[in-house]
C-alpha atoms as a PDB file:
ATOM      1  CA  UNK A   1       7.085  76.811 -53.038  1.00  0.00           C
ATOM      2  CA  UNK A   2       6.547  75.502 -49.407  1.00  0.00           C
ATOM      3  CA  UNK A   3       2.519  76.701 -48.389  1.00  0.00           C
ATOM      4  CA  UNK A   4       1.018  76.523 -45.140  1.00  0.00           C
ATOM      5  CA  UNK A   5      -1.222  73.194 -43.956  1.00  0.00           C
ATOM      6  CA  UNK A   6      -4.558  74.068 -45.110  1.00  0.00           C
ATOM      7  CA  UNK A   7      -7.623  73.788 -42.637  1.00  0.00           C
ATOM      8  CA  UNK A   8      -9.613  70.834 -42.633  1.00  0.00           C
ATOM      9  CA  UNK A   9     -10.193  68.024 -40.532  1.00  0.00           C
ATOM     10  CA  UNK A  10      -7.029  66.031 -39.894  1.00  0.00           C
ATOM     11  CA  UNK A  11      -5.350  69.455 -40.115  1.00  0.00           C
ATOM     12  CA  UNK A  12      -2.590  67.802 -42.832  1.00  0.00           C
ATOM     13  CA  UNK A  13       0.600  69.499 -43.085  1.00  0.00           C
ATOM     14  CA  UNK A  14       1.430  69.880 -46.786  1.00  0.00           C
ATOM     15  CA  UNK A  15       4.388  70.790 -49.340  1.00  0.00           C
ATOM     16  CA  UNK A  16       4.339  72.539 -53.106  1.00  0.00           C
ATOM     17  CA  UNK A  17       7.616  72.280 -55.436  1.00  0.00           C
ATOM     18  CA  UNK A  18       8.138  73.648 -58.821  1.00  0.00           C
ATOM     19  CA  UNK A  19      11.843  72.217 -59.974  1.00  0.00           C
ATOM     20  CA  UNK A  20      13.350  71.912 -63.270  1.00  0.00           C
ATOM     21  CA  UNK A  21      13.869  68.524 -64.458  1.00  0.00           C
ATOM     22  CA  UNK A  22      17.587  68.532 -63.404  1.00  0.00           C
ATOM     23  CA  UNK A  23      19.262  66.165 -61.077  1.00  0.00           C
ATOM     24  CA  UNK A  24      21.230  68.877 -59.376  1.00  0.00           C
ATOM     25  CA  UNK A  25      17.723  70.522 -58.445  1.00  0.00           C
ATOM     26  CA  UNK A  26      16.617  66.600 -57.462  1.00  0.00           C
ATOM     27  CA  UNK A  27      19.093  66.596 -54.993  1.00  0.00           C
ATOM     28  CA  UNK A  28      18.502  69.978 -53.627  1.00  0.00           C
ATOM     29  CA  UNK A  29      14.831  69.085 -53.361  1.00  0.00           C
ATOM     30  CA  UNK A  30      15.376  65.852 -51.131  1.00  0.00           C
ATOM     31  CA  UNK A  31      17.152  67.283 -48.980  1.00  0.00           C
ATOM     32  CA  UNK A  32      14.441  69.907 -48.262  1.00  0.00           C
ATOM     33  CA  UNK A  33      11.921  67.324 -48.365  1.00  0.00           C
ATOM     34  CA  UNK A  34      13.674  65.527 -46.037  1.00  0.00           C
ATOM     35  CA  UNK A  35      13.969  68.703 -43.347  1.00  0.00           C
ATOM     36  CA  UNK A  36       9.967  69.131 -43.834  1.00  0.00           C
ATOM     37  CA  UNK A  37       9.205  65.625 -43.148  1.00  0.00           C
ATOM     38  CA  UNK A  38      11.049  65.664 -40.049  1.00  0.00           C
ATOM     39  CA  UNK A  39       9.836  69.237 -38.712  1.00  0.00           C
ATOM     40  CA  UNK A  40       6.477  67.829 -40.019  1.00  0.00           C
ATOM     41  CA  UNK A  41       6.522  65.130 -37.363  1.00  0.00           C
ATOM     42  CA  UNK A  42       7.337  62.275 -39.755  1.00  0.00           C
ATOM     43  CA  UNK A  43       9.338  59.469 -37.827  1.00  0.00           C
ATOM     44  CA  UNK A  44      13.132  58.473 -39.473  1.00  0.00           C
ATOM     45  CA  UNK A  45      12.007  54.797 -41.246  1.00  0.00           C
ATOM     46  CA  UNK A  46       9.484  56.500 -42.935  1.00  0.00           C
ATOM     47  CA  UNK A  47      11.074  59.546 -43.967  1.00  0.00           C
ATOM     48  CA  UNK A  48      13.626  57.299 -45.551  1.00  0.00           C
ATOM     49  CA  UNK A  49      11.103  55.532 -46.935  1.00  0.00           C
ATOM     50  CA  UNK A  50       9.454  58.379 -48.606  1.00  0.00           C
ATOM     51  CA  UNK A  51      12.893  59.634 -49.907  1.00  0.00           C
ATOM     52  CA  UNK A  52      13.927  56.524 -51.229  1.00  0.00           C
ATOM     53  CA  UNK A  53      10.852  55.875 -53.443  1.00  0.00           C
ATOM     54  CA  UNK A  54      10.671  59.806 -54.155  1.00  0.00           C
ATOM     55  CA  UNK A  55      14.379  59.551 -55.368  1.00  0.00           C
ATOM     56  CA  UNK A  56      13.705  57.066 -57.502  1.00  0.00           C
ATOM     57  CA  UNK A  57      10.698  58.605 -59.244  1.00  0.00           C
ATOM     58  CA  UNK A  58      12.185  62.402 -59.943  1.00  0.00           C
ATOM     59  CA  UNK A  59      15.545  60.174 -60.819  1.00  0.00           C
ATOM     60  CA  UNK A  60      13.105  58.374 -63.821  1.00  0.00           C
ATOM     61  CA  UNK A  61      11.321  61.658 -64.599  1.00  0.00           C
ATOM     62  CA  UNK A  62      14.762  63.297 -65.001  1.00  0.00           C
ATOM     63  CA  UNK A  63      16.321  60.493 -66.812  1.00  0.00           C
ATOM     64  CA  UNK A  64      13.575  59.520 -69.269  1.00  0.00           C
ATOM     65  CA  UNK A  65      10.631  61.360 -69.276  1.00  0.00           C
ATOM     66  CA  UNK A  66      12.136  65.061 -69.657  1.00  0.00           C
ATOM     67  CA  UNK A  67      15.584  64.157 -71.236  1.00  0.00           C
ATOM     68  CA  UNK A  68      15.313  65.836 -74.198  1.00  0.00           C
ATOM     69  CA  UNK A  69      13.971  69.244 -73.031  1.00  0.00           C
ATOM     70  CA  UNK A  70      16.073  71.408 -70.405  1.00  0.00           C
ATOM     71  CA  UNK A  71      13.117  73.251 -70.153  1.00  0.00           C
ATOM     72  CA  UNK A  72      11.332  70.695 -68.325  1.00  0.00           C
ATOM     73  CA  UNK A  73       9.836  71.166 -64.811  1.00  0.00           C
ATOM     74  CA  UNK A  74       8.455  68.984 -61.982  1.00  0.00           C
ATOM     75  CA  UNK A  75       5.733  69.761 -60.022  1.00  0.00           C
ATOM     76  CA  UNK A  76       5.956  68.077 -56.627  1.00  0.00           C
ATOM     77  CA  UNK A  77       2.482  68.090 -54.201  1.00  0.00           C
ATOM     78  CA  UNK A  78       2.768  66.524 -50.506  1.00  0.00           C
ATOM     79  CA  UNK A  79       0.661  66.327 -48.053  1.00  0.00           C
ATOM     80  CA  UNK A  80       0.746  63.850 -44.834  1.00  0.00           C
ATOM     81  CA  UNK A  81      -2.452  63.530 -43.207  1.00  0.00           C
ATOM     82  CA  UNK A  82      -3.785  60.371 -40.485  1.00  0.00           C
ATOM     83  CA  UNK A  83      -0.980  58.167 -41.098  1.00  0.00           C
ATOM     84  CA  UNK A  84      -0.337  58.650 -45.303  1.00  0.00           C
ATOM     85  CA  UNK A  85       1.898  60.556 -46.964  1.00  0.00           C
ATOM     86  CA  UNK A  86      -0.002  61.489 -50.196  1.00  0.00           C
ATOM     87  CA  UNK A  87       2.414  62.321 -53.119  1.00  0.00           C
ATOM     88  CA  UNK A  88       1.707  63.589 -56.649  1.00  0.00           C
ATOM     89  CA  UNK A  89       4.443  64.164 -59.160  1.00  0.00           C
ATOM     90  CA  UNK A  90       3.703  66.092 -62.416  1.00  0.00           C
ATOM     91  CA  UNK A  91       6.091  66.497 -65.129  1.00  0.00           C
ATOM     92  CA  UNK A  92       5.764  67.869 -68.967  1.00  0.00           C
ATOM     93  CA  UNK A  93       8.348  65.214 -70.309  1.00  0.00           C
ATOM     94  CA  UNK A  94       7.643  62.102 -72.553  1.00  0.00           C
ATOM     95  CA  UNK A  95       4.610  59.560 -71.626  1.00  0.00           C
ATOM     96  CA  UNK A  96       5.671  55.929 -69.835  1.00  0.00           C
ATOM     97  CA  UNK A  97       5.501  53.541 -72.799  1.00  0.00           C
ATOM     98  CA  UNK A  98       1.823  52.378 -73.728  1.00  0.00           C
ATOM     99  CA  UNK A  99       0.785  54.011 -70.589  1.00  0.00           C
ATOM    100  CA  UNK A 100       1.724  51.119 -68.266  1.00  0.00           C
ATOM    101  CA  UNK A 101       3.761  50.998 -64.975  1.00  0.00           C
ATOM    102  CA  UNK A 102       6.777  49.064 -64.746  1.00  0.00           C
ATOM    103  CA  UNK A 103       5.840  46.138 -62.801  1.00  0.00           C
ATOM    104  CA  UNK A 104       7.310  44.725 -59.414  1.00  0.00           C
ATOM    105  CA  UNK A 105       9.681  41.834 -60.624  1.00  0.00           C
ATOM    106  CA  UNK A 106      13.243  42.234 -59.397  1.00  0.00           C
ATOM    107  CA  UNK A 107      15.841  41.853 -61.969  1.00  0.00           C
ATOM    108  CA  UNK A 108      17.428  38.689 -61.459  1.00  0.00           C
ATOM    109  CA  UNK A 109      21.027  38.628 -59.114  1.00  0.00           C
ATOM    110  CA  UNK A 110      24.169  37.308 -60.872  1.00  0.00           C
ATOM    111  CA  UNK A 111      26.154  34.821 -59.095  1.00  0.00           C
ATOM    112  CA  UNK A 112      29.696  37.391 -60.566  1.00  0.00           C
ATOM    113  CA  UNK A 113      29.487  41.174 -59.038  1.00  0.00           C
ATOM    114  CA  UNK A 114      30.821  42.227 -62.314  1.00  0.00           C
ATOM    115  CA  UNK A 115      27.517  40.697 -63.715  1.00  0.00           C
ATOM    116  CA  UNK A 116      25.556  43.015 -61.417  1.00  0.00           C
ATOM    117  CA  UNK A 117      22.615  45.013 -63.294  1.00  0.00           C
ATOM    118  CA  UNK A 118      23.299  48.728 -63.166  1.00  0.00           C
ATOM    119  CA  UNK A 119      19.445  49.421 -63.213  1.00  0.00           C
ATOM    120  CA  UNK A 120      15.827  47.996 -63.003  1.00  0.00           C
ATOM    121  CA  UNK A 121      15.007  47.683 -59.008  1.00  0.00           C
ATOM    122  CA  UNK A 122      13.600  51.413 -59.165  1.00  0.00           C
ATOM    123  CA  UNK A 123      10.152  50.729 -59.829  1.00  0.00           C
ATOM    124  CA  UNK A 124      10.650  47.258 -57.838  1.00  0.00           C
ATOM    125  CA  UNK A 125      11.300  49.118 -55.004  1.00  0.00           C
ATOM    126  CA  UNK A 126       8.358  51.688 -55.477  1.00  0.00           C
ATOM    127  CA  UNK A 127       5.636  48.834 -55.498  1.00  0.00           C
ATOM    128  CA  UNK A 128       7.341  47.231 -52.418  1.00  0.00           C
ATOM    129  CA  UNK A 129       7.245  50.296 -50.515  1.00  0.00           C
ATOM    130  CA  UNK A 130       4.512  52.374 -51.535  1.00  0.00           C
ATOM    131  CA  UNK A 131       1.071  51.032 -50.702  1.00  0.00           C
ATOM    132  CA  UNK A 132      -0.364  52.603 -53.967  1.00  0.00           C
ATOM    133  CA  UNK A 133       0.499  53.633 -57.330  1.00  0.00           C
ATOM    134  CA  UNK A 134      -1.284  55.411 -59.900  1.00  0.00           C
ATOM    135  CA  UNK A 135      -0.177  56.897 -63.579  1.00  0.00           C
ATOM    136  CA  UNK A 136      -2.395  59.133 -65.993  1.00  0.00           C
ATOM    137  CA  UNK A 137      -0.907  61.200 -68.689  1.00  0.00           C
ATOM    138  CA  UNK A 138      -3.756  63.953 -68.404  1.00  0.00           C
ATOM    139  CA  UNK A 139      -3.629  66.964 -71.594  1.00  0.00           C
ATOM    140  CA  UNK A 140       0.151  66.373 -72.108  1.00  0.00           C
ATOM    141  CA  UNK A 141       1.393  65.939 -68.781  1.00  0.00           C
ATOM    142  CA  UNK A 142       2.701  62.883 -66.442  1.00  0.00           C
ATOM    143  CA  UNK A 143       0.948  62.546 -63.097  1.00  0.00           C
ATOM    144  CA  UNK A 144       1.737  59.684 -60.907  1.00  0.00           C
ATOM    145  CA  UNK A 145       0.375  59.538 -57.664  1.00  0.00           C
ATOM    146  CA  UNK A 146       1.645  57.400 -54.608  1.00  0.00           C
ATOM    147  CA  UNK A 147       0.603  56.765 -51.178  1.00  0.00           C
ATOM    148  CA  UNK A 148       3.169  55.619 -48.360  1.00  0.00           C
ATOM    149  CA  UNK A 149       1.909  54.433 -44.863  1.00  0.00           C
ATOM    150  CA  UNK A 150       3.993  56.977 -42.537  1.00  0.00           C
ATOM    151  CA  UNK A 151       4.200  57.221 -39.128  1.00  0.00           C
ATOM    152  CA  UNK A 152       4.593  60.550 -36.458  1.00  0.00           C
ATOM    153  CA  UNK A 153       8.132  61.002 -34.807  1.00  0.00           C
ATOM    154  CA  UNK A 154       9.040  60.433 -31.129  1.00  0.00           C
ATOM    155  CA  UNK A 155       8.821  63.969 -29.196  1.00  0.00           C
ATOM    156  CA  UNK A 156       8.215  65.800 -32.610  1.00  0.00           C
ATOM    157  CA  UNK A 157       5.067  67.804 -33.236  1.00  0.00           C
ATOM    158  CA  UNK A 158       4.241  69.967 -36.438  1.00  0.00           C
ATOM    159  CA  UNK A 159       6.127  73.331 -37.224  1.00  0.00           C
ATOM    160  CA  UNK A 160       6.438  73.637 -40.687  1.00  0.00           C
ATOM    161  CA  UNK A 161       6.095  77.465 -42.002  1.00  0.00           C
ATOM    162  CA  UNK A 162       7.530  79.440 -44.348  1.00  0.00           C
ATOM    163  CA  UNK A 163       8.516  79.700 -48.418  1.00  0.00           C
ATOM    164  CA  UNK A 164      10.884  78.284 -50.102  1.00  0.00           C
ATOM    165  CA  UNK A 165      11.157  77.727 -54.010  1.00  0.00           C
ATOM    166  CA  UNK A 166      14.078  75.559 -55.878  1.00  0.00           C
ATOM    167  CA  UNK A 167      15.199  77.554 -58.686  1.00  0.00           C
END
């Protein structure tokens, strides 16, 4: 659900999503995110940025936290307000092992392409280009929270209405 910017004093614009934990409703829901960031004034580097880290999160939520359960959904809350895109992901799937981030450390880079690790620079990434990072399993339920330094968009200005939902 896409809901109005809310009054207050740096007049934030700000976007709900309820998805199922599904990487074809992922997909669909970056490339709405990415529309809202740019109609919300967001310039291109950090939209990019935003997607890129926000990709990698629903892709680990999808992947490993709600695996098991079709019935899983994502709860997405955005809001952009004086320079910081505020993100909050909630999810009903399995808890991040002892309740610990991943840390930062790159896996290390073969010398042989065909030696080339298929995963681990996800949360690498996410520390690098995030400039915060929290986890609580709250009741049952996964929240991470992230903050990325964001920047307003050359002769763009706010315009975001409407409803949308990802079902």
């Amino acid at each position: 659900m896409l809901s109005l910017p809310q009054e207050g004093p740096c007049r934030d614009q700000r976007l709900r999503l309820t998805l199922p934990a599904d990487m074809a409703q992922v997909r669909h829901a970056m490339v709405l995110l990415h529309r809202f960031w740019i109609r919300a004034g967001m310039d291109v580097a950090s939209t990019e940025k935003a997607g890129l880290v926000l990709a990698e999160v629903l892709n680990n939520v999808v992947e490993h936290a709600c695996s098991d359960d079709p019935a899983a959904l994502v709860w997405l809350d955005i809001s952009r307000c004086a320079g910081v895109l505020d993100i909050v992901v909630t999810d009903s799937g399995r808890p991040i092992p002892d309740a610990r981030l991943p840390d930062a450390t790159m896996p290390g880079i073969p010398r042989e392409i065909e030696n080339l690790p298929e995963g681990g620079f996800g949360w690498p990434l996410i520390w690098r280009l995030a400039r915060s990072v929290t986890y609580q399993r709250v009741g049952g339920w996964n929240r991470l929270h992230l903050e990325l330094q964001c920047f307003p968009g050359a002769g763009t200005k706010p315009d975001v209405q409407g409803n949308a939902a990802i079902f």
